[in-house]
C-alpha atoms as a PDB file:
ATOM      1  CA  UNK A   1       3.628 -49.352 -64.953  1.00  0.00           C
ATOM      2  CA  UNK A   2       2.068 -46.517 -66.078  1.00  0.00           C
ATOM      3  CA  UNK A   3       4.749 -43.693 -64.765  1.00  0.00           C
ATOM      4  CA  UNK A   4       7.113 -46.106 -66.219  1.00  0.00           C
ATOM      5  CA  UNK A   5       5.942 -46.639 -69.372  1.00  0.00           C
ATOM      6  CA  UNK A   6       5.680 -49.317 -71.786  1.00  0.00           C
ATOM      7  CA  UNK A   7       9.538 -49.862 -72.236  1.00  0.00           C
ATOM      8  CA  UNK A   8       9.858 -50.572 -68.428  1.00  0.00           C
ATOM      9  CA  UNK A   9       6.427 -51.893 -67.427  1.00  0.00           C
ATOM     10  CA  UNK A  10       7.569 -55.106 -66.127  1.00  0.00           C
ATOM     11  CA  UNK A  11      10.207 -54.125 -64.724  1.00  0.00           C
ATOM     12  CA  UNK A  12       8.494 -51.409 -62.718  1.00  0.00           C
ATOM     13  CA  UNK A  13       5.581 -54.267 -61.536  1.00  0.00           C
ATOM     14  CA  UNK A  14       8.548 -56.300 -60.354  1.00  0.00           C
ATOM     15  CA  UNK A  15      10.111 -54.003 -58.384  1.00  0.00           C
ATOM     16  CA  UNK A  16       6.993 -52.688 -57.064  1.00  0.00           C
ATOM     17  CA  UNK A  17       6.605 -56.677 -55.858  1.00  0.00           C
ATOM     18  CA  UNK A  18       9.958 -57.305 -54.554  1.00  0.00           C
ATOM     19  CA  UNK A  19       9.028 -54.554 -52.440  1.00  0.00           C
ATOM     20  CA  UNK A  20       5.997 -55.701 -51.077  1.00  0.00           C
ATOM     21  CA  UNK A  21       6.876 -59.330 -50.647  1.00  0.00           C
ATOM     22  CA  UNK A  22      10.223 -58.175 -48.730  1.00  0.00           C
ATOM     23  CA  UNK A  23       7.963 -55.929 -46.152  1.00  0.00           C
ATOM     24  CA  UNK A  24       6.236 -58.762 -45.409  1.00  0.00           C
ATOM     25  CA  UNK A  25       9.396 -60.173 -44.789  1.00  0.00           C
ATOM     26  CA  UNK A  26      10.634 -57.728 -42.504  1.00  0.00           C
ATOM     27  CA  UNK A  27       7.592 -56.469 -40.945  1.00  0.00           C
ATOM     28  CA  UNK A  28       6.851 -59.372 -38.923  1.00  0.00           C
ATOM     29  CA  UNK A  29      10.453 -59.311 -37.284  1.00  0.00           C
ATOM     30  CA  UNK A  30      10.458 -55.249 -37.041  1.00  0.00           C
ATOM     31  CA  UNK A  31       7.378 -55.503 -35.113  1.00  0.00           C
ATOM     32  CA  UNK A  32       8.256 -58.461 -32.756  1.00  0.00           C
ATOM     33  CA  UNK A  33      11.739 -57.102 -32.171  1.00  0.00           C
ATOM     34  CA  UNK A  34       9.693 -53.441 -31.168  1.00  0.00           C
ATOM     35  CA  UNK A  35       7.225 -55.865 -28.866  1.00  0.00           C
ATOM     36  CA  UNK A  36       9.783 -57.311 -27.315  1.00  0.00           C
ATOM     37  CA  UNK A  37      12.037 -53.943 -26.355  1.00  0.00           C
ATOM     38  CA  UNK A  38       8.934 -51.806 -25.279  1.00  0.00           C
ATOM     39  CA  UNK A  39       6.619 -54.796 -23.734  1.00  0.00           C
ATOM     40  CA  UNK A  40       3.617 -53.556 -25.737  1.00  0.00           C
ATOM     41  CA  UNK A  41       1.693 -52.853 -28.839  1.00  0.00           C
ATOM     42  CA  UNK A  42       1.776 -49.324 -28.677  1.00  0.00           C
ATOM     43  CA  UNK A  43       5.122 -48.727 -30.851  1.00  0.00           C
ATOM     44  CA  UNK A  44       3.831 -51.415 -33.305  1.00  0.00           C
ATOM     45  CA  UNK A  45       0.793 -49.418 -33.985  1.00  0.00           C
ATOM     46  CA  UNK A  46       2.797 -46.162 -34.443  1.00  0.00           C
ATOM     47  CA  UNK A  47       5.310 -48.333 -36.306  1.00  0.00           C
ATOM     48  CA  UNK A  48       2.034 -49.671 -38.556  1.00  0.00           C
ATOM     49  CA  UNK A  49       1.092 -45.405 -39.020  1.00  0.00           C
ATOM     50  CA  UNK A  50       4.196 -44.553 -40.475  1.00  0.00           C
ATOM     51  CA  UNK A  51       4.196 -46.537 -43.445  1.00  0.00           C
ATOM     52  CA  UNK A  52       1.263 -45.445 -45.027  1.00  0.00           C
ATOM     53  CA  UNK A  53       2.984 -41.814 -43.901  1.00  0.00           C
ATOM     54  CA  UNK A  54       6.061 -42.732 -45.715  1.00  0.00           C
ATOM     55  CA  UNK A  55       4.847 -43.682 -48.471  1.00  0.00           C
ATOM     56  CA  UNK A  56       2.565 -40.590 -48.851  1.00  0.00           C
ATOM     57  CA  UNK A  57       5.537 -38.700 -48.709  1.00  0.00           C
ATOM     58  CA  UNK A  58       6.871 -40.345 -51.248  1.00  0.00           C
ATOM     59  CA  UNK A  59       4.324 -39.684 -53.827  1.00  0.00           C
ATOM     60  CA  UNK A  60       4.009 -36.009 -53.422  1.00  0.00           C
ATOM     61  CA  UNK A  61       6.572 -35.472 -55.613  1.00  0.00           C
ATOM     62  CA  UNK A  62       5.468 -37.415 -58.467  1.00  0.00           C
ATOM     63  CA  UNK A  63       4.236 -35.475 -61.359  1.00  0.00           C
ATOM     64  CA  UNK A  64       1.175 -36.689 -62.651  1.00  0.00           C
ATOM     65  CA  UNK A  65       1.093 -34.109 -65.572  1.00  0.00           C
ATOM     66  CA  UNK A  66       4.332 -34.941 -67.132  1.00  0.00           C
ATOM     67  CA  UNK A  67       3.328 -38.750 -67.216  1.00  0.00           C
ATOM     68  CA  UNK A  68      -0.074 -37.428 -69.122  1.00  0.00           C
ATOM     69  CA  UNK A  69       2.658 -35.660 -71.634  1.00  0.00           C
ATOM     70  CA  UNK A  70       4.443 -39.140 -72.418  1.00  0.00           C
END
C-alpha cells in the first residue's frame, strides 16, 4: 500500500492477497508432485528455501527513497 500509494492502495493489498492465497494453492501440489518424483523431502525443503530467496530478489530493486519523495 504504501509503495503504491493512496490512489492504488486497495488494489495493491489485493493483489498482494491473490498472491498469497494462490501459493497456498499451488504449494501443496508443487511439493507433493516434487515428493513423489524424488521419493523424499529433501527437494521440498530446497523448494521451501527458494521462496523466501525469490522474493528477496525481488525487493532489491525497490527504491525506498523515491517512495519517501511521493
Amino acid at each position: 500500500s504504501e509503495f503504491a500509494g493512496k490512489k492504488f492502495a486497495a488494489t495493491a493489498n489485493g493483489t498482494a492477497n491473490f498472491i498469497f492465497q494462490m501459493a497456498s494453492i499451488v504449494g501443496p501440489l508443487v511439493m507433493g508432485y516434487s515428493i513423489d518424483l524424488s521419493g523424499s523431502f529433501t527437494l521440498v525443503w530446497w523448494i521451501m528455501a527458494a521462496g523466501p530467496l525469490v522474493g528477496l530478489l525481488l525487493l532489491i530493486p525497490v527504491n525506498v527513497d523515491n517512495v519517501k519523495n511521493n
